[in-house]
N, C-alpha and C. Protein backbone atom coordinates (compact mmCIF):
# COMPACT_ATOMS: atom_id res chain seq x y z
N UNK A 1 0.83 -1.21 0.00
CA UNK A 1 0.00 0.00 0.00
C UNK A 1 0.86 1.26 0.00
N UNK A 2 2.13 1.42 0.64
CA UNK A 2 3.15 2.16 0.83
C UNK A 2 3.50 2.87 -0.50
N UNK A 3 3.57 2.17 -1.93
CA UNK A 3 3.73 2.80 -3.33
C UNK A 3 3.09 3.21 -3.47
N UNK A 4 1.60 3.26 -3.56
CA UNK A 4 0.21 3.81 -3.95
C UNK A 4 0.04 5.04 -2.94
N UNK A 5 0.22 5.31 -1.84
CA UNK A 5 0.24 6.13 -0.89
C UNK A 5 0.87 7.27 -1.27
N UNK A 6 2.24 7.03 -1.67
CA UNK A 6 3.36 8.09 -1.92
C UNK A 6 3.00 8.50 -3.25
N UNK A 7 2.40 7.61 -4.06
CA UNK A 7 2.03 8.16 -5.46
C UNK A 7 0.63 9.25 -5.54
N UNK A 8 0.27 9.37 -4.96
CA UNK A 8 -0.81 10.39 -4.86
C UNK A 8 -0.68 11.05 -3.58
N UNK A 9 0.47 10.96 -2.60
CA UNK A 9 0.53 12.18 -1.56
C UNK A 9 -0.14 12.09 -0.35
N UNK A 10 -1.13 11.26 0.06
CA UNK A 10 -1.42 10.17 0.99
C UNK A 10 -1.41 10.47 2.25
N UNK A 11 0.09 10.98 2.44
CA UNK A 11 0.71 11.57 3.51
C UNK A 11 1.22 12.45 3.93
N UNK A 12 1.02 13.30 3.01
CA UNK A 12 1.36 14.85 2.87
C UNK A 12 0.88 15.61 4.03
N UNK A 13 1.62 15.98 4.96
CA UNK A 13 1.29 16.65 6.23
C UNK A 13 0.32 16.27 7.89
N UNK A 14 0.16 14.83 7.43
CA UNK A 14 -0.53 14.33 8.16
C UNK A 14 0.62 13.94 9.39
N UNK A 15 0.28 13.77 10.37
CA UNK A 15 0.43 13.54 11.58
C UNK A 15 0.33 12.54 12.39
N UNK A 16 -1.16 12.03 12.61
CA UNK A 16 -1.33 10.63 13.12
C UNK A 16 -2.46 9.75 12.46
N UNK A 17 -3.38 10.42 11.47
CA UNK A 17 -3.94 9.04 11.08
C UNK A 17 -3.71 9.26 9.27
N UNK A 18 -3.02 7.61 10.04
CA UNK A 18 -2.86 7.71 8.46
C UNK A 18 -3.35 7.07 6.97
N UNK A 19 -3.17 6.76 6.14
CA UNK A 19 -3.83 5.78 5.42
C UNK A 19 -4.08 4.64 5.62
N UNK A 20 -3.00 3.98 6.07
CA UNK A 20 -3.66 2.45 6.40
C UNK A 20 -4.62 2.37 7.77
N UNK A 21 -4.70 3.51 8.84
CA UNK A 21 -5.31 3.85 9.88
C UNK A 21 -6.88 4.20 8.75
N UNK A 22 -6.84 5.10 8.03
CA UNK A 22 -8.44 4.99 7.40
C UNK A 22 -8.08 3.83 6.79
N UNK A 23 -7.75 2.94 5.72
CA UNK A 23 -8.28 1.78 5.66
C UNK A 23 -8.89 0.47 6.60
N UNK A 24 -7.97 0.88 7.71
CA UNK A 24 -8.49 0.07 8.84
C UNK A 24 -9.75 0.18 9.14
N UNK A 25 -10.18 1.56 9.62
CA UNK A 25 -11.28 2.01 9.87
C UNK A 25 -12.81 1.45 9.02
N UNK A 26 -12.09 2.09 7.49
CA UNK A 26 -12.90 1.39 6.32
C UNK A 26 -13.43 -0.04 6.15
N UNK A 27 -12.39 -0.93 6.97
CA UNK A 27 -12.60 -2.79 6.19
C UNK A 27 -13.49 -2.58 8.14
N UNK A 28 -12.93 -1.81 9.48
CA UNK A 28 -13.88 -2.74 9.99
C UNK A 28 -15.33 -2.36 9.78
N UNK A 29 -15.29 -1.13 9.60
CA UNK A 29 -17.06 -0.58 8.82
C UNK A 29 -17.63 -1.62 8.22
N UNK A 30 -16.86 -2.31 7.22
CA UNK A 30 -17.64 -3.07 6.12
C UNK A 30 -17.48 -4.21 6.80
N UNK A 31 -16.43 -5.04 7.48
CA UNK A 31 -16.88 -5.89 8.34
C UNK A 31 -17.65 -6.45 9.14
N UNK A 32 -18.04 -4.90 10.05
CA UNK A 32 -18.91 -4.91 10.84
C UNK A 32 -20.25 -4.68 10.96
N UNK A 33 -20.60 -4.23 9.55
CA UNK A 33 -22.13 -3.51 9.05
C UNK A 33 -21.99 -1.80 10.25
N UNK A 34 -21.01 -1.24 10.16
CA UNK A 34 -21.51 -0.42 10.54
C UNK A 34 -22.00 1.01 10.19
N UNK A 35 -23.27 1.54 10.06
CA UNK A 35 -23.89 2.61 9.33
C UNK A 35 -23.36 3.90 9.17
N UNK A 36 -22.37 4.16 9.84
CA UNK A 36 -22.14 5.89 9.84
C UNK A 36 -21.08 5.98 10.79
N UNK A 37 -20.53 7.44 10.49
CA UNK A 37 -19.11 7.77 11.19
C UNK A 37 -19.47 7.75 12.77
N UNK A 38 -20.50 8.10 13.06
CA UNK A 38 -20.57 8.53 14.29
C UNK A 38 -20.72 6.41 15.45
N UNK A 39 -20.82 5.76 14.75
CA UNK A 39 -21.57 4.54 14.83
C UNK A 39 -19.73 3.39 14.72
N UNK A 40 -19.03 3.46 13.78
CA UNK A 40 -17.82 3.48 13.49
C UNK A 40 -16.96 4.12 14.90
N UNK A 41 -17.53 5.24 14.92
CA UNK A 41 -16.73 5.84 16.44
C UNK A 41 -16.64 5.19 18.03
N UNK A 42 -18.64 4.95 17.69
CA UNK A 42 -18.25 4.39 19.40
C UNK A 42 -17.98 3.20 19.25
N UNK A 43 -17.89 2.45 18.10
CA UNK A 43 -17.81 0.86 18.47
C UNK A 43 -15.72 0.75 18.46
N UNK A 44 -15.27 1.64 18.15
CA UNK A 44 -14.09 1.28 18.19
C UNK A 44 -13.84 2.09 19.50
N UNK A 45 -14.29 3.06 20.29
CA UNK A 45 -14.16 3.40 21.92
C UNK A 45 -14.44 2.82 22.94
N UNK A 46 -15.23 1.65 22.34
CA UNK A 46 -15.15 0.71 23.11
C UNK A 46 -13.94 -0.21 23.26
N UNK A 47 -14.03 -0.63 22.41
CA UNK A 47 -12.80 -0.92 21.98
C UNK A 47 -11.07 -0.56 21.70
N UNK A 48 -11.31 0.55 22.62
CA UNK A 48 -10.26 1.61 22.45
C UNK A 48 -8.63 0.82 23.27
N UNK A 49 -8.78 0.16 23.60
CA UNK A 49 -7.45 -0.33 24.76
C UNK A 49 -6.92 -1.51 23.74
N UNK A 50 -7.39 -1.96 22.54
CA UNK A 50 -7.36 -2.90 21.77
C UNK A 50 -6.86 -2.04 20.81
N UNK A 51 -7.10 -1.27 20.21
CA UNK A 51 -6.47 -0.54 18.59
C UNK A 51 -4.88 -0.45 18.42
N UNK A 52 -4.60 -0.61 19.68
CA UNK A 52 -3.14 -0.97 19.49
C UNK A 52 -2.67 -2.43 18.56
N UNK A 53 -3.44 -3.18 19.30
CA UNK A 53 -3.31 -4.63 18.78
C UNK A 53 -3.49 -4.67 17.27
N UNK A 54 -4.50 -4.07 16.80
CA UNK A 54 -5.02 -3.76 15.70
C UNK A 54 -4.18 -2.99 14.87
N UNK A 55 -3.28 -2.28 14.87
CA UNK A 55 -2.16 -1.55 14.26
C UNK A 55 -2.67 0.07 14.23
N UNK A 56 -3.42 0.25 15.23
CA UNK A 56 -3.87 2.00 14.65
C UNK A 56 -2.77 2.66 15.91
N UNK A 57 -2.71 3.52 15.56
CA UNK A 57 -1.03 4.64 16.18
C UNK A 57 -2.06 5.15 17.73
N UNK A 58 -3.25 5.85 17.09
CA UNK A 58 -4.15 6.48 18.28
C UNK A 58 -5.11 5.46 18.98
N UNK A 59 -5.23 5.87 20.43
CA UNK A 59 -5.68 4.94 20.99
C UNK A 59 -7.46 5.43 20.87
N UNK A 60 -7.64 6.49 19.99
CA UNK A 60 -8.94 6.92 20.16
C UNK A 60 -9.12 7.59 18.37
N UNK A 61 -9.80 7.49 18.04
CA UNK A 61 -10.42 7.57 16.55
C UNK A 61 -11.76 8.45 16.49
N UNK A 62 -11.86 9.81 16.37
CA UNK A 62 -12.72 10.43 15.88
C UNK A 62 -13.72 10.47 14.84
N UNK A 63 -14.58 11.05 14.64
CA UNK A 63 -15.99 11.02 13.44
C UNK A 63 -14.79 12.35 12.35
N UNK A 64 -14.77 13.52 13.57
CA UNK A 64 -14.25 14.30 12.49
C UNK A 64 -12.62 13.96 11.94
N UNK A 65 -12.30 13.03 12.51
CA UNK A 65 -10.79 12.64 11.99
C UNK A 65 -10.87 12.21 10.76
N UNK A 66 -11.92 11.17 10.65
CA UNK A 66 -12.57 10.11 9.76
C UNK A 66 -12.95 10.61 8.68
N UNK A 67 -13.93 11.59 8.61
CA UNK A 67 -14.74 12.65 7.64
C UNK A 67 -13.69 13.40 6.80
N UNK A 68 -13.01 14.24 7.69
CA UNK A 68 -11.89 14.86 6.82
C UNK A 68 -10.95 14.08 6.08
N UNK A 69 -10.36 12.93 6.88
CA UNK A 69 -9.74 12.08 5.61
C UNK A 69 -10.04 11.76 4.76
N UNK A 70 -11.64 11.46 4.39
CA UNK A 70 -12.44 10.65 3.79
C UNK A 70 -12.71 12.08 2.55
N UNK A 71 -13.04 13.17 3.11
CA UNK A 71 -13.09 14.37 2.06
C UNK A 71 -12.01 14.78 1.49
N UNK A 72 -10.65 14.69 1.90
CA UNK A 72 -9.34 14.98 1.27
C UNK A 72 -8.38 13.99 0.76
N UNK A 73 -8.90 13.22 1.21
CA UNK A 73 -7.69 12.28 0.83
C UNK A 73 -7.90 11.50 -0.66
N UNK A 74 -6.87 11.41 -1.57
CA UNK A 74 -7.39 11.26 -3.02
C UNK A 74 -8.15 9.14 -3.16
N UNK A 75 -9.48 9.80 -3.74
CA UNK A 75 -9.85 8.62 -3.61
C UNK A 75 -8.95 7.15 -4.39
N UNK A 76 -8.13 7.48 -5.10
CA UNK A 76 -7.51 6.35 -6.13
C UNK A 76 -6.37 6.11 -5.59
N UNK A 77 -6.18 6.20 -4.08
CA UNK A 77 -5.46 4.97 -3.04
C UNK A 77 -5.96 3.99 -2.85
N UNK A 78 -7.04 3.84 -2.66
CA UNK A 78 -7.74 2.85 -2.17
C UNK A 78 -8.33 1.64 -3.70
N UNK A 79 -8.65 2.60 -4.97
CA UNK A 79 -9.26 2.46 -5.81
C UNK A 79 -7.76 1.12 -6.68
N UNK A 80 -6.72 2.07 -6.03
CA UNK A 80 -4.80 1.18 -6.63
C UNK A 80 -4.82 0.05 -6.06
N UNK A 81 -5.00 0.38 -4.19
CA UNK A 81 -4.78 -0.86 -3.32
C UNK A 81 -5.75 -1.88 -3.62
N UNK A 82 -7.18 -1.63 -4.42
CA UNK A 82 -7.94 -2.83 -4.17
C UNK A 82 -7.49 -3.42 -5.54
N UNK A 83 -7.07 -3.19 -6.59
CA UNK A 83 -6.52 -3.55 -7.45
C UNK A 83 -5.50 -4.75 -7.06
N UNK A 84 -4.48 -4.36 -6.77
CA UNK A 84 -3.32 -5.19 -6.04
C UNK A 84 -3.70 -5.99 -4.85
N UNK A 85 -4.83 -5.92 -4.37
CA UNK A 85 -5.37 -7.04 -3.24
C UNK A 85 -6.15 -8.11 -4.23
N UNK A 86 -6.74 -7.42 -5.35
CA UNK A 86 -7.36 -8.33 -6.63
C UNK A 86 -6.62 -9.37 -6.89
N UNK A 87 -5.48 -8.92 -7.45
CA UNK A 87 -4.33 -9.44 -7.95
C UNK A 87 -3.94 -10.89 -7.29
N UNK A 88 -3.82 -10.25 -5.74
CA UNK A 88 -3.29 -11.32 -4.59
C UNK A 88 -4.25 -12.48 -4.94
N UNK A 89 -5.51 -12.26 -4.38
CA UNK A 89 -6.37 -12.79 -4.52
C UNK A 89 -6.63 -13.83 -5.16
N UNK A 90 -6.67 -13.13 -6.45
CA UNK A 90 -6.71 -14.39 -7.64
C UNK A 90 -5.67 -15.47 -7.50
N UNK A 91 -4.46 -14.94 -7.64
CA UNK A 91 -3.52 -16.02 -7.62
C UNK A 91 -3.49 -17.41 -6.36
N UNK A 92 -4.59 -16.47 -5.13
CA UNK A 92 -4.68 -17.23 -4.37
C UNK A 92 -6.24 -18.87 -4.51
N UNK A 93 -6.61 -17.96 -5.58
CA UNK A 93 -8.37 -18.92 -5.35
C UNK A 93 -7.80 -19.82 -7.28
N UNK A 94 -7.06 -19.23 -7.82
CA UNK A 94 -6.70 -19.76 -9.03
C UNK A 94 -6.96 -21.31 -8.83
N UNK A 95 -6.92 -22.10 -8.48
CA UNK A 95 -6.99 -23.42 -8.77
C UNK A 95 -8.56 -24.22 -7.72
N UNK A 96 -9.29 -23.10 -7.59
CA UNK A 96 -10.34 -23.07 -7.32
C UNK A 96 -11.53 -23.34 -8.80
N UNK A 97 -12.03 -24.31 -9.14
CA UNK A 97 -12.90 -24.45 -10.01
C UNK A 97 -14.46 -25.13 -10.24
N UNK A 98 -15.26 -24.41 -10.22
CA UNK A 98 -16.67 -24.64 -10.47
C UNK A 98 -16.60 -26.14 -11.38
N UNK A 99 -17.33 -27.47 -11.10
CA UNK A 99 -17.00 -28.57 -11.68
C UNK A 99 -17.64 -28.21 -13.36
N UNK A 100 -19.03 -27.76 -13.58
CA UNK A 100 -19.28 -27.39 -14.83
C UNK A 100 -18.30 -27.15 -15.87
N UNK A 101 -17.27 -25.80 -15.30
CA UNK A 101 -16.50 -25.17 -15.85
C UNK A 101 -15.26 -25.25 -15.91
N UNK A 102 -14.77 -26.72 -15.84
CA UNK A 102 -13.13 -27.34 -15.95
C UNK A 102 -12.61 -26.77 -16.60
N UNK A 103 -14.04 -27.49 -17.77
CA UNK A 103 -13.41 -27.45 -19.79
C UNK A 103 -12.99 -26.35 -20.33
N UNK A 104 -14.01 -25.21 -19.60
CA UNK A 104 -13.70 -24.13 -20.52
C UNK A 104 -12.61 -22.88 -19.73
N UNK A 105 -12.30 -22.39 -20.70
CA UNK A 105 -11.21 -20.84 -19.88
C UNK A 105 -11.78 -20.15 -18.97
N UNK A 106 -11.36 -19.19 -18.71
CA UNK A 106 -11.71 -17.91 -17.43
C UNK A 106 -13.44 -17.90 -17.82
N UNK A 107 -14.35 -17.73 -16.74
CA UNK A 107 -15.81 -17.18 -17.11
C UNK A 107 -15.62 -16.27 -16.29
N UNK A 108 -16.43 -15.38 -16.46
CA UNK A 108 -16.97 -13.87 -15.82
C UNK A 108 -18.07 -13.56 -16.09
N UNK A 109 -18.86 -13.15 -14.91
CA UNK A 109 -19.84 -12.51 -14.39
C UNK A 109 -19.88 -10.96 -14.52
N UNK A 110 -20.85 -10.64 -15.50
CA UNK A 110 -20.69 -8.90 -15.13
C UNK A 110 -22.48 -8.94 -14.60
N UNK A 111 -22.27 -7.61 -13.95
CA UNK A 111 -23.69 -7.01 -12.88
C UNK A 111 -23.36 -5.89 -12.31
N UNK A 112 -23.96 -4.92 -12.13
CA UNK A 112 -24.17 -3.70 -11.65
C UNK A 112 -25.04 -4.07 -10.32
N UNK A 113 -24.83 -3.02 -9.26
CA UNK A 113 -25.70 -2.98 -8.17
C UNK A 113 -25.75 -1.53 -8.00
N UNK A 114 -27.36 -1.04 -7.95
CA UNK A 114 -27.25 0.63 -7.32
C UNK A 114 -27.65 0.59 -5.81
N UNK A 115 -26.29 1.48 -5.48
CA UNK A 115 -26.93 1.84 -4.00
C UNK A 115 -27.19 3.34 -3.96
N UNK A 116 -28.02 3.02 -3.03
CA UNK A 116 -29.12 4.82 -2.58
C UNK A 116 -28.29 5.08 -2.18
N UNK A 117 -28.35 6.63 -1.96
CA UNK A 117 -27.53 7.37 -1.18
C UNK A 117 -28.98 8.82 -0.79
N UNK A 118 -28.05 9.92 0.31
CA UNK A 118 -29.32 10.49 0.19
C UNK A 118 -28.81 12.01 0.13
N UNK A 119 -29.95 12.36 -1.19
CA UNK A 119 -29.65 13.43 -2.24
C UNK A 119 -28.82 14.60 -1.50
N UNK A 120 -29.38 14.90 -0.42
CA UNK A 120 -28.96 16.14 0.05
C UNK A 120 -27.65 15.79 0.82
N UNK A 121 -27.11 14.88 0.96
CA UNK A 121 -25.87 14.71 1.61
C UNK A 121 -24.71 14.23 0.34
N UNK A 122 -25.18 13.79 -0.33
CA UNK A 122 -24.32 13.64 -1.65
C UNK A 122 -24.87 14.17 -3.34
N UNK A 123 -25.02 15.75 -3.29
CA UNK A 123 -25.66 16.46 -4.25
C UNK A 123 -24.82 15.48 -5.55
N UNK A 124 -23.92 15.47 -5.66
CA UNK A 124 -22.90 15.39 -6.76
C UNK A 124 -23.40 13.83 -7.61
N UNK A 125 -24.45 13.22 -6.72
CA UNK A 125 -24.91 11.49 -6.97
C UNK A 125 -26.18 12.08 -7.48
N UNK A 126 -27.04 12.68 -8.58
CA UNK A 126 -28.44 12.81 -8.68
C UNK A 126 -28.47 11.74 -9.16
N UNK A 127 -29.61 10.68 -8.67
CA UNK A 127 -30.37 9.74 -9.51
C UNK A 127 -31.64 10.19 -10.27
N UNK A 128 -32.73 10.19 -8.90
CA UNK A 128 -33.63 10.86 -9.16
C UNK A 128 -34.34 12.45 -8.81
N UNK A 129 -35.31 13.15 -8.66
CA UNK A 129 -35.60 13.98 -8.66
C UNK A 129 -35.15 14.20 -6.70
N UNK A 130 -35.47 12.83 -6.10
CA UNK A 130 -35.57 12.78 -4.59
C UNK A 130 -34.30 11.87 -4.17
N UNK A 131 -33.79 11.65 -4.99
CA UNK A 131 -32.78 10.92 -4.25
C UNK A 131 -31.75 10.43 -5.06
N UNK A 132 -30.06 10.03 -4.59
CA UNK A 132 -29.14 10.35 -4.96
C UNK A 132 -28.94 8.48 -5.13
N UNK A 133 -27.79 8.24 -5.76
CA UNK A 133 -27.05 6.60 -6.37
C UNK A 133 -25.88 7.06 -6.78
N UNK A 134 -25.03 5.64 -6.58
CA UNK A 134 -24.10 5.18 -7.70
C UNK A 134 -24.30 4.06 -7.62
N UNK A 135 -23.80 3.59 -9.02
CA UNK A 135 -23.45 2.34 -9.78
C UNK A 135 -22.44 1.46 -9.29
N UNK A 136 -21.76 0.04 -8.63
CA UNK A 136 -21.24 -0.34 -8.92
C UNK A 136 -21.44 -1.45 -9.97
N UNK A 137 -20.28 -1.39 -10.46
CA UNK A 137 -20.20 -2.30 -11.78
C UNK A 137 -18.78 -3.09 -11.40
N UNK A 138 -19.59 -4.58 -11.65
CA UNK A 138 -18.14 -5.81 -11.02
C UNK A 138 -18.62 -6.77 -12.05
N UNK A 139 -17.28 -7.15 -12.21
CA UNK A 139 -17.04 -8.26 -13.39
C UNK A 139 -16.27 -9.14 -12.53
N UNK A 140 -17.04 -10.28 -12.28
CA UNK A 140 -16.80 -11.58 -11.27
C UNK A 140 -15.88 -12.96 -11.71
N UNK A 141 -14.71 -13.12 -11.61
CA UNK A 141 -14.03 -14.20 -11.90
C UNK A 141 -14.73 -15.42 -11.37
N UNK A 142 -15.37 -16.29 -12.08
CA UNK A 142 -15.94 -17.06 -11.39
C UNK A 142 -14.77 -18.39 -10.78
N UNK A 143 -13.84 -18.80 -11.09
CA UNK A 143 -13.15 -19.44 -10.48
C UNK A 143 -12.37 -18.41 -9.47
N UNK A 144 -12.97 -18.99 -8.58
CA UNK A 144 -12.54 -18.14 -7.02
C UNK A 144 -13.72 -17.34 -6.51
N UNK A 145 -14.52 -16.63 -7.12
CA UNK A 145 -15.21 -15.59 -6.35
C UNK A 145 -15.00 -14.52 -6.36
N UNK A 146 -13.75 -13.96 -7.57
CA UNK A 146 -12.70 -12.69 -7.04
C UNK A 146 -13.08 -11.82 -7.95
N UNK A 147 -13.63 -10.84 -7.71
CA UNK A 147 -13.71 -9.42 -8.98
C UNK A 147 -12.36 -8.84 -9.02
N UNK A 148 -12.37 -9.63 -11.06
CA UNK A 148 -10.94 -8.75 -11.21
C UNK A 148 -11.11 -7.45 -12.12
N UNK A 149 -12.69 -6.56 -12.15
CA UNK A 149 -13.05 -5.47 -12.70
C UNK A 149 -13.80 -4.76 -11.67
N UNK A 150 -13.94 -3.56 -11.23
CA UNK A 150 -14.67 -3.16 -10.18
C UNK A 150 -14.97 -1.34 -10.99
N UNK A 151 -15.81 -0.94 -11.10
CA UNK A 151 -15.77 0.51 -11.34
C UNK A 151 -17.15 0.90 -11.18
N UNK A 152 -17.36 2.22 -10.35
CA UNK A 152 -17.87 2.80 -10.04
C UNK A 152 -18.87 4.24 -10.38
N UNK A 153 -19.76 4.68 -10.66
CA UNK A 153 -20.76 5.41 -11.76
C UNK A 153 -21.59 6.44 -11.62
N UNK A 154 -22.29 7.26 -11.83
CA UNK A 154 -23.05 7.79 -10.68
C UNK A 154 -24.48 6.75 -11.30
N UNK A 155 -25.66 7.23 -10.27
CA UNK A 155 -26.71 6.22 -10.75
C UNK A 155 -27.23 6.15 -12.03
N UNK A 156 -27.11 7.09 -12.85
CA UNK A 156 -27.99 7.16 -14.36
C UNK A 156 -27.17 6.48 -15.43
N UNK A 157 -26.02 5.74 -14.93
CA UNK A 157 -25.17 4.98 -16.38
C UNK A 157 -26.01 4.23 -16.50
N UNK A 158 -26.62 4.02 -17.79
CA UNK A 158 -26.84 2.53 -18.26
C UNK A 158 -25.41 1.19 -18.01
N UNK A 159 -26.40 0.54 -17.74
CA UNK A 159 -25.13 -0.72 -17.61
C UNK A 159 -24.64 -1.41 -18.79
N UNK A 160 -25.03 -1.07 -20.12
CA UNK A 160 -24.22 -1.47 -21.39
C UNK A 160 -23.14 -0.79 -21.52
N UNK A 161 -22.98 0.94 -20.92
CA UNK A 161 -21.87 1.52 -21.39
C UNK A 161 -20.66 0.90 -20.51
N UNK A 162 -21.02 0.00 -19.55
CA UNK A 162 -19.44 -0.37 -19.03
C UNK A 162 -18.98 -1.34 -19.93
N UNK A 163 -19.59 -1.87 -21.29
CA UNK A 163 -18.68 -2.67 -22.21
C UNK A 163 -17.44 -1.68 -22.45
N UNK A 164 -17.82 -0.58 -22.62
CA UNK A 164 -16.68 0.13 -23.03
C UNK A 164 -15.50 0.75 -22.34
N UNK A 165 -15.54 -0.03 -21.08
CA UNK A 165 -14.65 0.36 -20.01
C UNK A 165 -13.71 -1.37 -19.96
N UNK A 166 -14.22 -2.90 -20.30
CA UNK A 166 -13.71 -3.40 -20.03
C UNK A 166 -12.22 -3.48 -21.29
N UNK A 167 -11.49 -4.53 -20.09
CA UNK A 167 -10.38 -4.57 -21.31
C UNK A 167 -10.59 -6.34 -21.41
N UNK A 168 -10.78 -6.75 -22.36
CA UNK A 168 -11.63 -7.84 -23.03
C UNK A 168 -10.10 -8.93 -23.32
N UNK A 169 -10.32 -9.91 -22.53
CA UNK A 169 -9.54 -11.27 -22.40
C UNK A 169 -9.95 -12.27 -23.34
N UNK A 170 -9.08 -12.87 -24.61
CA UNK A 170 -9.11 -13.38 -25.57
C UNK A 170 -9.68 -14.96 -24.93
N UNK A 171 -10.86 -15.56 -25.39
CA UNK A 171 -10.94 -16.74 -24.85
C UNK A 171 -11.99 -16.82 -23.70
N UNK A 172 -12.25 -15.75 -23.09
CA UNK A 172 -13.03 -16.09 -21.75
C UNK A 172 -14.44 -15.60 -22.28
N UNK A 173 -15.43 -16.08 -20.96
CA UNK A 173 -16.47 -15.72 -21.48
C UNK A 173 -17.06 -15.06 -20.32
N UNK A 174 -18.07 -14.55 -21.29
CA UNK A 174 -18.49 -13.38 -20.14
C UNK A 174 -19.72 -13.49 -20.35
N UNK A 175 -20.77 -13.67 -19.02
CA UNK A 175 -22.06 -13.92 -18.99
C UNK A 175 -22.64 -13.19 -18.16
N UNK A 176 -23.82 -12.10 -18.80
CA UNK A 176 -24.14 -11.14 -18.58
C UNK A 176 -26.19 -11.29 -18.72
N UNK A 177 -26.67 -10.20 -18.26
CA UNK A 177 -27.78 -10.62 -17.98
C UNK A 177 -28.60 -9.45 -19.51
N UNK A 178 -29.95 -9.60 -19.81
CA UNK A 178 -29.82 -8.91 -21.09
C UNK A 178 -29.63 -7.41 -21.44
N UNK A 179 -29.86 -6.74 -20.21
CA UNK A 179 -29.70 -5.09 -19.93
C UNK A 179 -28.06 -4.57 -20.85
N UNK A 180 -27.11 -5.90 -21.30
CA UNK A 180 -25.74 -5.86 -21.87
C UNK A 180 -25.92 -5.59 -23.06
N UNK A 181 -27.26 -6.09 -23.72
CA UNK A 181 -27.21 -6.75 -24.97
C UNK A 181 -27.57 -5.14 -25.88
N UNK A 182 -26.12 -4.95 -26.99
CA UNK A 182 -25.93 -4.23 -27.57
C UNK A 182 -25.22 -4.57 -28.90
N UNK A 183 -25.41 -5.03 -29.75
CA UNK A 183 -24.52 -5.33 -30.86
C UNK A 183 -23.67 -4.81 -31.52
N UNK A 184 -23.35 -3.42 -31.34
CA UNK A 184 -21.93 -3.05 -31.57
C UNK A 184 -20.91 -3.47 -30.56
N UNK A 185 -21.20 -3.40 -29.63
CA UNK A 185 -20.35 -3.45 -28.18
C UNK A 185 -20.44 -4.83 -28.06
N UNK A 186 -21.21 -5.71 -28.36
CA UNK A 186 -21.15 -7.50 -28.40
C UNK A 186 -20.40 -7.86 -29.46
N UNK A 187 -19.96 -7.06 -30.61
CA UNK A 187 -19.31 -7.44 -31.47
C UNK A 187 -17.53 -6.56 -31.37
N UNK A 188 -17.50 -6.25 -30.42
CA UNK A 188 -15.86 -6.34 -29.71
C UNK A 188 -15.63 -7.29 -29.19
N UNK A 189 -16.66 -7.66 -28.66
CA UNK A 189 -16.50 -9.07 -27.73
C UNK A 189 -15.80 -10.26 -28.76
N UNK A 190 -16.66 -10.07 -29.93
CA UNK A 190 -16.10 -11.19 -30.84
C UNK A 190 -14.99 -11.01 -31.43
N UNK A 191 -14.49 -9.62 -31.81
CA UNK A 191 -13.44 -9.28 -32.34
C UNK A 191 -12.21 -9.68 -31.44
N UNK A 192 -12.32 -9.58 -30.07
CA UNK A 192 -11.27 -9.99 -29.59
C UNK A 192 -10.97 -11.19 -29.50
N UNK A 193 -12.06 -12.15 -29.65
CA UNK A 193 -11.84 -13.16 -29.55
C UNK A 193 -12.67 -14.32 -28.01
N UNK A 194 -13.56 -13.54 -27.47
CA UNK A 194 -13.77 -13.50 -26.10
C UNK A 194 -15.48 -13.88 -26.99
N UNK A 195 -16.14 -14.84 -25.35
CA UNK A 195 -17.27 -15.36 -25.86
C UNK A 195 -18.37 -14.67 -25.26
N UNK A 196 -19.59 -14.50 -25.77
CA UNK A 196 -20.75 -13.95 -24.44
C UNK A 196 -21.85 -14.57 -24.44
N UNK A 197 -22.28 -15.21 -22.89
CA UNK A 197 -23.90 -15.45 -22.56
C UNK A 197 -25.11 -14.12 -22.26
N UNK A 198 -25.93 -14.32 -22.73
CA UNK A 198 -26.75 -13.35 -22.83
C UNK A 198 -28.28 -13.67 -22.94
N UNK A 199 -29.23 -13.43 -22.11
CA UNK A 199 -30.27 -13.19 -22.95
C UNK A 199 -30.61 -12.44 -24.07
N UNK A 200 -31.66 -12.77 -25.10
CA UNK A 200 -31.88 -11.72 -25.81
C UNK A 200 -32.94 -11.04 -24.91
N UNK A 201 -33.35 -9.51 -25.37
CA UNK A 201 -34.28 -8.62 -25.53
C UNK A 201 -35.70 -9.10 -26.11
N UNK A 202 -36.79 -8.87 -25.28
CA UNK A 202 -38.35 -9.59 -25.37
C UNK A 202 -38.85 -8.83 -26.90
N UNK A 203 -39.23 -9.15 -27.51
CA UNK A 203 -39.69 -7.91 -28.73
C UNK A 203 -41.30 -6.74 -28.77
């Protein structure tokens, strides 16, 4: 994480919390289901005589410590590091295989999920007239479980335009649900050489 850090500045004037201190923060949030900074706060003050163990520098972790990192700090640290945890990953579940799918090469899963957000706290996300989204968009290695595509949208992308974001692996196939189905953009698929499941479109 240390290259990715220094490459976008990470640590530029900071003091005591630092990046891997918000990532910490970040994985136990998502670990823990927990809803909000303030919620994140007390469950680790409880826990406060322990964060040592845990690798955080301060024995006490603020909402506004949290917030401000989270508003300044450049988001494509985290966006590098999950990349390179991808990476790990795979190499680790690689000989992990669905029995169906011996025969054939790499399969992948693409799907979008929108999550709400709420309008007036994240203007910059309009979905609708009342309320705010983004897109994630994950392309699922199915041997292993491991998304080795992850990108992020505000809510109004259609989910065909992320054909044009992937970078398309000669041989694999990619099985998608019919919201994909576009025939210029299905016919890169073929050009590269790469296969696709699909429903068609009802007429």
């Amino acid at each position: 994480m240390f290259f990715v850090v220094a490459r976008y500045g990470g640590e530029h004037k900071v003091k005591h919390f630092s990046c891997l201190d918000q990532f910490r923060c970040l994985a136990f949030a998502q670990l823990t289901w927990r809803e909000s900074l303030r919620d994140i706060e007390a469950c680790l003050r409880v826990q406060s005589s322990r964060l040592y163990h845990l690798g955080f520098r301060s024995p006490r972790i603020s909402r506004n410590t949290m917030a401000n990192a989270n508003a300044v700090r450049d988001w494509r640290i985290y966006a590098d590091f999950a990349q390179c945890l991808i990476v790990i990953a795979r190499k680790l579940y690689v000989g992990e295989h669905l029995p169906d799918l011996e025969e054939l090469d790499t399969v992948y899963a693409l799907d979008s999920s929108t999550i709400d957000l709420c309008l007036s706290v994240f203007p910059w996300a309009p979905f609708r007239s009342t309320k705010a989204a983004v897109k994630l968009h994950t392309l699922l290695d199915l041997r292993g479980n491991i998304p080795s595509f992850i990108f992020i949208s505000d809510g109004k992308m259609h989910d065909v335009n992320i054909l044009d974001h992937l970078v398309l692996e000669p041989g694999a196939f990619y099985v998608m649900d019919r919201g994909y189905v576009d025939f210029k953009r299905l016919a890169r698929l073929d050009d590269a050489g790469s296969f696709f499941v699909t429903r068609a479109k009802s007429r």
